[in-house]
Protein backbone atom coordinates (compact mmCIF):
# COMPACT_ATOMS: atom_id res chain seq x y z
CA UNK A 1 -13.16 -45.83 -46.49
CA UNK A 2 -13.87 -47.00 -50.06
CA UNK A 3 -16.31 -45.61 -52.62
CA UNK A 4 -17.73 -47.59 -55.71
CA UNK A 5 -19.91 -46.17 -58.77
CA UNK A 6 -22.23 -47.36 -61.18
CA UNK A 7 -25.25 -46.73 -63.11
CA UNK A 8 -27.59 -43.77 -62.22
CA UNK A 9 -24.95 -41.60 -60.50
CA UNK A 10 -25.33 -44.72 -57.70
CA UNK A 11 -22.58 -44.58 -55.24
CA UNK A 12 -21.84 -46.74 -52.34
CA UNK A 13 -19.52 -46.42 -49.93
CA UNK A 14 -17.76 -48.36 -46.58
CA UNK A 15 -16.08 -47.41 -43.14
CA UNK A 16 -15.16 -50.32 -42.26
CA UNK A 17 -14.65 -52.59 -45.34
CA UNK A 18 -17.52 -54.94 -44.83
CA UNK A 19 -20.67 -52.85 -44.35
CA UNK A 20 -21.30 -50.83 -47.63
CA UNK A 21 -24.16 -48.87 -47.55
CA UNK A 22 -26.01 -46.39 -50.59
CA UNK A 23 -24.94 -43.18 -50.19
CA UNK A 24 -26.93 -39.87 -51.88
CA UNK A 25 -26.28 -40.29 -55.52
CA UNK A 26 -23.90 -38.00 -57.30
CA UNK A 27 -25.74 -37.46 -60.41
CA UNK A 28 -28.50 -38.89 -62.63
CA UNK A 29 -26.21 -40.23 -65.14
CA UNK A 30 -24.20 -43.43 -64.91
CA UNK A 31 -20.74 -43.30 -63.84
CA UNK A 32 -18.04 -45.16 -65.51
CA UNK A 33 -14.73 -44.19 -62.74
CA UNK A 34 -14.08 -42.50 -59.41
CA UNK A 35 -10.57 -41.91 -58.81
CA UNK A 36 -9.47 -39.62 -54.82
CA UNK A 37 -6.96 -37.76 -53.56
CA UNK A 38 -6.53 -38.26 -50.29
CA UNK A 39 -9.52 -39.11 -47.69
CA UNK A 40 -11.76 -35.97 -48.96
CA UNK A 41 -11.22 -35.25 -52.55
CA UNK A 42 -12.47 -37.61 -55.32
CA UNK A 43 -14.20 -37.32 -58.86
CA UNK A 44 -16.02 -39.14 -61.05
CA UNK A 45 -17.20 -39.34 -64.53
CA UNK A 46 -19.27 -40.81 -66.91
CA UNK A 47 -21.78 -40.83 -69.45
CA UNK A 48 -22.51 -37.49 -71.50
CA UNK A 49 -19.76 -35.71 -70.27
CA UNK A 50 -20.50 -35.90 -66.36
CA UNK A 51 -17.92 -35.40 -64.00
CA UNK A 52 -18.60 -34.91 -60.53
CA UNK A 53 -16.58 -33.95 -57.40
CA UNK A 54 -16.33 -34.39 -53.53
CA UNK A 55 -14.61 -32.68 -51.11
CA UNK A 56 -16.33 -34.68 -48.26
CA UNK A 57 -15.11 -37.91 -48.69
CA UNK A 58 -18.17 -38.36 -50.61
CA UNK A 59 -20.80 -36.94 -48.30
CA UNK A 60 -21.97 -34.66 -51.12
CA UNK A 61 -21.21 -33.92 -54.59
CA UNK A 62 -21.25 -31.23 -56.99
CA UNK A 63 -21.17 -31.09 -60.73
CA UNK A 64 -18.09 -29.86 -62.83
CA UNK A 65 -18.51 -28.81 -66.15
CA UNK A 66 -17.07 -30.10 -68.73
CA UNK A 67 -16.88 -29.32 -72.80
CA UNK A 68 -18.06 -32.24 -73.91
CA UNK A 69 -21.56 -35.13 -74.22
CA UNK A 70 -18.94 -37.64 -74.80
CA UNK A 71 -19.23 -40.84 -72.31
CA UNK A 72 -15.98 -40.46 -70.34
CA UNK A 73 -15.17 -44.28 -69.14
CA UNK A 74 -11.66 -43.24 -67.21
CA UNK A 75 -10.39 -39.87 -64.54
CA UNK A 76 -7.17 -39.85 -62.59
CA UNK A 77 -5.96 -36.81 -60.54
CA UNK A 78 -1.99 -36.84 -60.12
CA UNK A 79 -2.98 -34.62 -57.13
CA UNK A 80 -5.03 -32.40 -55.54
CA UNK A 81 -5.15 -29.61 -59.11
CA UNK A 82 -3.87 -31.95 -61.99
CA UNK A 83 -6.08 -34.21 -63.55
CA UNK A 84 -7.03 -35.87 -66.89
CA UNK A 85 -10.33 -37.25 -68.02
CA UNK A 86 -10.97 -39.66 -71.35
CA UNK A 87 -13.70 -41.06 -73.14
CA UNK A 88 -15.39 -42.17 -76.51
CA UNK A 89 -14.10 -41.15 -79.63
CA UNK A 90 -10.79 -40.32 -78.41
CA UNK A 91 -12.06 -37.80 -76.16
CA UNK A 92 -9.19 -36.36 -73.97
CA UNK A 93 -9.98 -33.51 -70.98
CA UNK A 94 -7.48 -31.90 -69.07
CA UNK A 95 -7.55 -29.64 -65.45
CA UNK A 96 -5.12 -27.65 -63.79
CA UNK A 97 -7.83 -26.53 -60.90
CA UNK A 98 -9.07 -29.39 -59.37
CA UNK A 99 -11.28 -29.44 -61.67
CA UNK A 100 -13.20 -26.47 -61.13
CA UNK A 101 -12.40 -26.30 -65.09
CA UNK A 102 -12.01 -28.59 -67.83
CA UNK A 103 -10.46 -28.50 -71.35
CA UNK A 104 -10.33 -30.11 -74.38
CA UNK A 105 -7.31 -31.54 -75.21
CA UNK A 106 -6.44 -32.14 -78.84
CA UNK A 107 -6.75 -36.26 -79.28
CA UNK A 108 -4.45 -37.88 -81.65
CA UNK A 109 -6.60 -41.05 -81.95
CA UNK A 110 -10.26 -41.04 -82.83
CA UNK A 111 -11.00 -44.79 -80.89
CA UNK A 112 -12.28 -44.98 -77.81
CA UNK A 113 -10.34 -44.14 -74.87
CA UNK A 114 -11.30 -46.46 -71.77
CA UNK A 115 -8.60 -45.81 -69.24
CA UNK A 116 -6.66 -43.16 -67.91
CA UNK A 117 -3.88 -42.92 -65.17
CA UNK A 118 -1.90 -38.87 -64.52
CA UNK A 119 1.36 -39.78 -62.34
CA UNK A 120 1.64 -39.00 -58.52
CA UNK A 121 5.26 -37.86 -58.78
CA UNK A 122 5.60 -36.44 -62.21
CA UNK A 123 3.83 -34.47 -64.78
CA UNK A 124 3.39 -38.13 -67.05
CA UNK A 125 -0.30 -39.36 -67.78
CA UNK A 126 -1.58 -42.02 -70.05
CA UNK A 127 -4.77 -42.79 -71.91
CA UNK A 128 -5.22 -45.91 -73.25
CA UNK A 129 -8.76 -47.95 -75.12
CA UNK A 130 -9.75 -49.72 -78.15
CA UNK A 131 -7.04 -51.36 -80.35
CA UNK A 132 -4.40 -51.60 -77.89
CA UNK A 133 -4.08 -47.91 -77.89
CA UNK A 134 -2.18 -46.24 -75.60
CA UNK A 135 -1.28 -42.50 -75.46
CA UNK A 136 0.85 -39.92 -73.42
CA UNK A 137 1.06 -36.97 -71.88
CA UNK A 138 4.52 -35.70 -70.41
CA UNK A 139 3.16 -32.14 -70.19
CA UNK A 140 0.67 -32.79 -67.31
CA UNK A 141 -1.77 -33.62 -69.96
CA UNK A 142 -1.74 -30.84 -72.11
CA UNK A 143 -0.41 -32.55 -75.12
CA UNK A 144 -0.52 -36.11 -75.87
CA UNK A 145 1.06 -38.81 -78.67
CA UNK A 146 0.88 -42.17 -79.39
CA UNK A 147 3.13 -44.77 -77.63
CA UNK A 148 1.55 -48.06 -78.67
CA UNK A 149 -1.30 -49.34 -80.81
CA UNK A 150 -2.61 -52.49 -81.96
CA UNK A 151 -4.40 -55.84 -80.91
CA UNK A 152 -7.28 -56.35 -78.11
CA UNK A 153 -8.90 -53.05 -76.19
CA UNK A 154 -6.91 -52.27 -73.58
CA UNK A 155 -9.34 -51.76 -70.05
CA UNK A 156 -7.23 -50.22 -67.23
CA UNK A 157 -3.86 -48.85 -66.84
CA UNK A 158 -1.90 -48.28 -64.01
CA UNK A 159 1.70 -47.08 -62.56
CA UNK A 160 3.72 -47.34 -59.12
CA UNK A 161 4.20 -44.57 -57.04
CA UNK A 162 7.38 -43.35 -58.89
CA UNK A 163 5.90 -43.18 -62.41
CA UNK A 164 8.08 -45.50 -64.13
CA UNK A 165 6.78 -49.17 -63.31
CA UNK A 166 3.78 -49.87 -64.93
CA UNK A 167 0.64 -52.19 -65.98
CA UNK A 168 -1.90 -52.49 -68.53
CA UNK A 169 -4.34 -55.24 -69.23
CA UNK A 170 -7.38 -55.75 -71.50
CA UNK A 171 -9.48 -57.77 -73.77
CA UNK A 172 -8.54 -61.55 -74.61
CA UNK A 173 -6.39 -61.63 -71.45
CA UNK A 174 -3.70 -58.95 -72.62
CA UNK A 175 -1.23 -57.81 -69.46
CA UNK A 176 1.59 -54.89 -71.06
CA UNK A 177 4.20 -53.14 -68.91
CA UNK A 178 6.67 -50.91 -68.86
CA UNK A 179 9.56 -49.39 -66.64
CA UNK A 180 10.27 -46.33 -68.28
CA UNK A 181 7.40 -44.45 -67.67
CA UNK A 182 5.35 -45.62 -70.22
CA UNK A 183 7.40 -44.49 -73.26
CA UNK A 184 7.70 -48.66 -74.07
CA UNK A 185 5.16 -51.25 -73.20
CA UNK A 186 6.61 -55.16 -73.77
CA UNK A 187 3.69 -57.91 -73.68
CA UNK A 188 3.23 -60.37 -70.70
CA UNK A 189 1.93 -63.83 -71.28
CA UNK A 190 -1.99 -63.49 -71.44
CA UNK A 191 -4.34 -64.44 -69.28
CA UNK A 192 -7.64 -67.11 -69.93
CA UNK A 193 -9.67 -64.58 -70.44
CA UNK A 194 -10.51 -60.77 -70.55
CA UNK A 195 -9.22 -58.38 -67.95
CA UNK A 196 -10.58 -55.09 -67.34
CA UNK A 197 -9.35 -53.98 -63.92
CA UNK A 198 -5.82 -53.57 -62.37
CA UNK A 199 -4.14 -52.60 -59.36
CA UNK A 200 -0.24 -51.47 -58.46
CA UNK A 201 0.95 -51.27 -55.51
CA UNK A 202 3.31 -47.68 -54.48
CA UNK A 203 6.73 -49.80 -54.65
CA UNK A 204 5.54 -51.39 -58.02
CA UNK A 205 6.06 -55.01 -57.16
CA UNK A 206 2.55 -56.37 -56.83
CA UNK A 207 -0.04 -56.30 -59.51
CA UNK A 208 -3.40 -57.58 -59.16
CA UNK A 209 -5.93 -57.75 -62.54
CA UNK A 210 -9.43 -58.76 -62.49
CA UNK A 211 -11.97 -59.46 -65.16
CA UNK A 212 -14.57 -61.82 -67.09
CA UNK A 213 -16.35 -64.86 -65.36
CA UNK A 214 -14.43 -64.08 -61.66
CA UNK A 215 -11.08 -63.83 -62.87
CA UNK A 216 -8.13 -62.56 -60.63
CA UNK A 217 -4.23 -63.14 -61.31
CA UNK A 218 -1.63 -61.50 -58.98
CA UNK A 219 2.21 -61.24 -59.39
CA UNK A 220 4.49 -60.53 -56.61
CA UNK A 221 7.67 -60.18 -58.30
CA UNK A 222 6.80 -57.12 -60.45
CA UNK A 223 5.02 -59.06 -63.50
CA UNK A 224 7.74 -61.62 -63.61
CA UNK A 225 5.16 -64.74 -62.85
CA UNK A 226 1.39 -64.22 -61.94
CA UNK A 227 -0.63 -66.76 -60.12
CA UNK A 228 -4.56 -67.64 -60.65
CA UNK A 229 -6.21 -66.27 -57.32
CA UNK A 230 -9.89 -68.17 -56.69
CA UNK A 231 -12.21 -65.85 -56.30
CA UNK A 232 -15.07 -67.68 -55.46
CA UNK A 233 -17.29 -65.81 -58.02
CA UNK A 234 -17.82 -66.86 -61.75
CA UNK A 235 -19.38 -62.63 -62.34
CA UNK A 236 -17.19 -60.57 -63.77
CA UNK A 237 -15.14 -58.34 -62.02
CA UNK A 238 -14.46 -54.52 -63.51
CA UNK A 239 -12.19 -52.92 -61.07
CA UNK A 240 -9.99 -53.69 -58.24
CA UNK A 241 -8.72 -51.22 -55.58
CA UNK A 242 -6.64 -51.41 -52.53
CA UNK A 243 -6.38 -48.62 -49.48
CA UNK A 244 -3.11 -46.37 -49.23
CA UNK A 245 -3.19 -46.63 -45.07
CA UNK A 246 -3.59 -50.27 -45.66
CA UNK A 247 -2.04 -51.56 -49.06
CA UNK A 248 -3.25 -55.58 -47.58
CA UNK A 249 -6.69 -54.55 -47.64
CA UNK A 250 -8.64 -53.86 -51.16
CA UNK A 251 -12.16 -54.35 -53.23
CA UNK A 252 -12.84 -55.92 -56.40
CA UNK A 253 -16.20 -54.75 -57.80
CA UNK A 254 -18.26 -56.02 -60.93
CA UNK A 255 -21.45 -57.75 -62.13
CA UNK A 256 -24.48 -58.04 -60.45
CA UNK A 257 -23.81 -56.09 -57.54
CA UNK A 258 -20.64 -58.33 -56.87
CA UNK A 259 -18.33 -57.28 -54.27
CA UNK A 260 -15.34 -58.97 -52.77
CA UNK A 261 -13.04 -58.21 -50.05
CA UNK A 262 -9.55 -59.13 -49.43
CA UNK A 263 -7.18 -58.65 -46.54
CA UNK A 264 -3.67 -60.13 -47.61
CA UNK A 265 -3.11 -58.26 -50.33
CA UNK A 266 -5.45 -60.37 -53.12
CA UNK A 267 -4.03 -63.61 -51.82
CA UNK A 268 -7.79 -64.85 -50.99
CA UNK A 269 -10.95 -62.72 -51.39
CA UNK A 270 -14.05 -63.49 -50.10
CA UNK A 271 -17.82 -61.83 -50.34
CA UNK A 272 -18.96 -59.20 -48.66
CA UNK A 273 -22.61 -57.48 -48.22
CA UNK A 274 -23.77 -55.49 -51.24
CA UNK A 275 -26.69 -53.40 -51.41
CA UNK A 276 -27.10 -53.08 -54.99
CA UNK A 277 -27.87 -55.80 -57.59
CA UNK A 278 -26.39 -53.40 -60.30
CA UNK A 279 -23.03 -53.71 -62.67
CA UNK A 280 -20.47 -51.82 -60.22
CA UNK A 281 -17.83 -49.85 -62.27
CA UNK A 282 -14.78 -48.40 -60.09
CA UNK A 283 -13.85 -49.22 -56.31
CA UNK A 284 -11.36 -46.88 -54.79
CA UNK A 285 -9.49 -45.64 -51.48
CA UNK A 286 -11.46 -42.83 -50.50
C-alpha cells in the first residue's frame, strides 16, 4: 500500500496502486512528510510541531508530542525506535522510542531545515534545507555538524540501503551525492529546473528526482548520466516514492491533487485517480 499527506492532516492511501481513496485524517494541521517502517508503522509531521503516528498501516492515528510550534517539513525513522524530525529555523528533534518521545536536539544552523533522512543500517542521519545546507548526525541523531553549505535550498535527501551512496537535489535544478556516507557531497550537472523530491533505490544505483512544471530525471548508473523521463504533467511534482516488495512500482505526488503511477521503475509514468484537488506533500511505501 502507499500513503500520501497534505494539507489539513488529509491523508490518502492505496491497496492496489491505482484506486486511492481519503482515509480518516490524522490531524487538523497540514502535514509536510510521512515516512514507514515496515507495512504498519509510519509518522508524519508538519506544521506547529505535529507529528503523528500509525501502527495500523494508517487505519488510525495518534498524536506524539513534541517540544516544539516549529513547522517540521521532513521525518525519517532508521527503524522501528530511531528517528529524527526537522523543521524551520533549524529545528532538529530526535527519538529513541518510536517516538513515544521527542527531544530537542541542539541545531548548529539557524536556516530552515526541509529534509531529513536517519540510515537503515547505521546510526548516520542527515538534515539538510535552505542555502545548500546539509548537516549530520553519526550519533543516531543526538548530535549534529555541518557537512556542506552554500548555493540553492536543498529539498530532499536520500541514501541506499547501506548508508554510504547517496542523493540530494533542490532549488535551480541542484542534484549532490556522496559515497561516503554523507561526510562529502560533489555536485552533479543540474537539472532545467527545481527539484524537490528524490528517490534511491536499496542497491544505490537508480535515482529518480522530481520537481517544478512535471519534471522527472532518472539515472541508472548511480548518478553517472540521468535521462529526462516525460511525465505527461506540466504540475509540479513534490515527492516520489517507490514500494520495498516491489522496487518497479512507485508514486510521484504534487500540485493540484496530481498523482502519477509508474511500473518500470520511473521509466514511464502515467495518471492515476486522485480524490483530492489539493497540493500533495509525501508519497510513501506503507
Amino acid at each position: 500500500m502507499a500513503g500520501v499527506v497534505g494539507p489539513g492532516g488529509l491523508f490518502v492511501a492505496t491497496a492496489d496502486g491505482n484506486n486511492f481513496t481519503i482515509r480518516p485524517p490524522a490531524t487538523a494541521n497540514d502535514l509536510h512528510s510521512l515516512v514507514c517502517v515496515g507495512h504498519t508503522l509510519g509518522w508524519a509531521a508538519g506544521a506547529r510541531g505535529t507529528i503523528v503516528a500509525t501502527v495500523d498501516g494508517g487505519a488510525t492515528w495518534s498524536v506524539q508530542a513534541a517540544p516544539t510550534l516549529a513547522s517540521l517539513r521532513g521525518i525519517s525513522f532508521g527503524n522501528a525506535q530511531q528517528g529524527i524530525a526537522a523543521g524551520e529555523r533549524g529545528t532538529l528533534l530526535s527519538s529513541g522510542d518510536g517516538g513515544k518521545s521527542w527531544s530537542a536536539v541542539s541545531s548548529p544552523v539557524s536556516s530552515d531545515l526541509t529534509s531529513v533522512y536517519f540510515s537503515r543500517s547505521s546510526s548516520i542521519a542527515w538534515a539538510a534545507g535552505a542555502g545548500g545546507t546539509i548537516v549530520r548526525s553519526t550519533d543516531g541523531g543526538q548530535t549534529f555538524s555541518v557537512v556542506r553549505s552554500g548555493g540553492p535550498a536543498i529539498r530532499a535527501i536520500k541514501f541506499a540501503e547501506d548508508g554510504l551512496r547517496g542523493f540530494a537535489v533542490g532549488d535551480a535544478g541542484t542534484m549532490l551525492a556522496s559515497s561516503d556516507a554523507g561526510a562529502t557531497w560533489k555536485a552533479l550537472p543540474t537539472a532545467r529546473t527545481d527539484l524537490r523530491g528524490v528517490a534511491v533505490s536499496e542497491g544505490g544505483d537508480r535515482i529518480v528526482a522530481v520537481g517544478a512544471n512535471g519534471l522527472v530525471v532518472r539515472s541508472v548508473d548511480r548518478g553517472a548520466s540521468w535521462t529526462e523521463v516525460s511525465s505527461g504533467t506540466t504540475r509540479g511534482l513534490n515527492s516520489i516514492g517507490f514500494l520495498d516488495a516491489n522496487p518497479d512500482q512507485g508514486w510521484a505526488v504534487g500540485e493540484s491533487g496530481t498523482i502519477l503511477y509508474t511500473g518500470d521503475a520511473g521509466g514511464h509514468f502515467s495518471a492515476v485517480y486522485s480524490p483530492v484537488a489539493v497540493d500533495l506533500e509525501s508519497v510513501e511505501d506503507l
